[in-house]
Protein backbone atom coordinates (compact mmCIF):
# COMPACT_ATOMS: atom_id res chain seq x y z
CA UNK A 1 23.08 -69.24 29.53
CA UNK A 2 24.52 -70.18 26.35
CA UNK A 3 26.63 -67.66 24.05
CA UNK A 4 25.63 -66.37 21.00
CA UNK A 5 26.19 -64.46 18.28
CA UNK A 6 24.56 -60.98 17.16
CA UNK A 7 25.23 -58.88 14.31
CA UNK A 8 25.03 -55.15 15.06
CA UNK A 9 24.66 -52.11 12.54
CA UNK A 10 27.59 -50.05 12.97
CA UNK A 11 25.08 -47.23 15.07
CA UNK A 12 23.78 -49.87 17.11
CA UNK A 13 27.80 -51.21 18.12
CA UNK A 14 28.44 -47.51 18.82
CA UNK A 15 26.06 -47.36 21.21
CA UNK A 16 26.68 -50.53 22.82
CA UNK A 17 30.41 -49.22 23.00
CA UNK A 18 29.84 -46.32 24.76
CA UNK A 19 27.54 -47.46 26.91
CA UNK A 20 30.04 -49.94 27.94
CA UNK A 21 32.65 -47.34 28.72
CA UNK A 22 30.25 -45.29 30.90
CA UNK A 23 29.16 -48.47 33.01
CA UNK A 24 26.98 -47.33 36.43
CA UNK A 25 27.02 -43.45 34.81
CA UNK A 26 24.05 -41.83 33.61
CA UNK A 27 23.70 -40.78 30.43
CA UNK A 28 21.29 -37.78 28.28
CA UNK A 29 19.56 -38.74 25.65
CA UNK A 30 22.15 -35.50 23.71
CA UNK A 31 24.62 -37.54 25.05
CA UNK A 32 23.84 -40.37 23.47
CA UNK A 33 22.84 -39.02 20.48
CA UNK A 34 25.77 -37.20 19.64
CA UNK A 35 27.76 -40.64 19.72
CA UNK A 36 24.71 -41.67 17.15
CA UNK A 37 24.87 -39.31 14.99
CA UNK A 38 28.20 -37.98 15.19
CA UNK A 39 30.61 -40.63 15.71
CA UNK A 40 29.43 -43.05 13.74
CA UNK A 41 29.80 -40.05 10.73
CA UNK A 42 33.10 -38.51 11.57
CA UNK A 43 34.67 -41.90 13.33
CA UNK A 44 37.91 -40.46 13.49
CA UNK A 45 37.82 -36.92 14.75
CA UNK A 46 34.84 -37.93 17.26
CA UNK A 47 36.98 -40.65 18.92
CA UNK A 48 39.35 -38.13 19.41
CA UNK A 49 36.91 -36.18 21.32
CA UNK A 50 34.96 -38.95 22.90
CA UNK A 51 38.14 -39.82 24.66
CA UNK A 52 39.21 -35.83 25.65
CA UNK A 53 35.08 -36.53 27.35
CA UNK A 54 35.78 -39.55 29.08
């Protein structure tokens, strides 16, 4: 397996990020669309509440 590079739209690295930080936990679709949709909007207040979630 070789390494290589993938550019991600700023939704798509949100999702891969939280995914990532909820390894082996499953997830809602709500869930995940509130990261979407939210986070990705209002980065700085949601971070604050995605870590007061995790």
């Amino acid at each position: 397996m070789t390494s290589q590079e993938i550019n991600l739209t700023t939704k798509e690295y949100g999702v891969l990020e939280y995914l990532m930080r909820n390894k082996g936990k499953v997830l809602s679709k709500e869930q995940i669309e509130y990261i979407v949709f939210c986070c990705i909007l209002y980065n700085y207040a949601c971070k604050a509440h995605l870590v007061m979630i995790l």
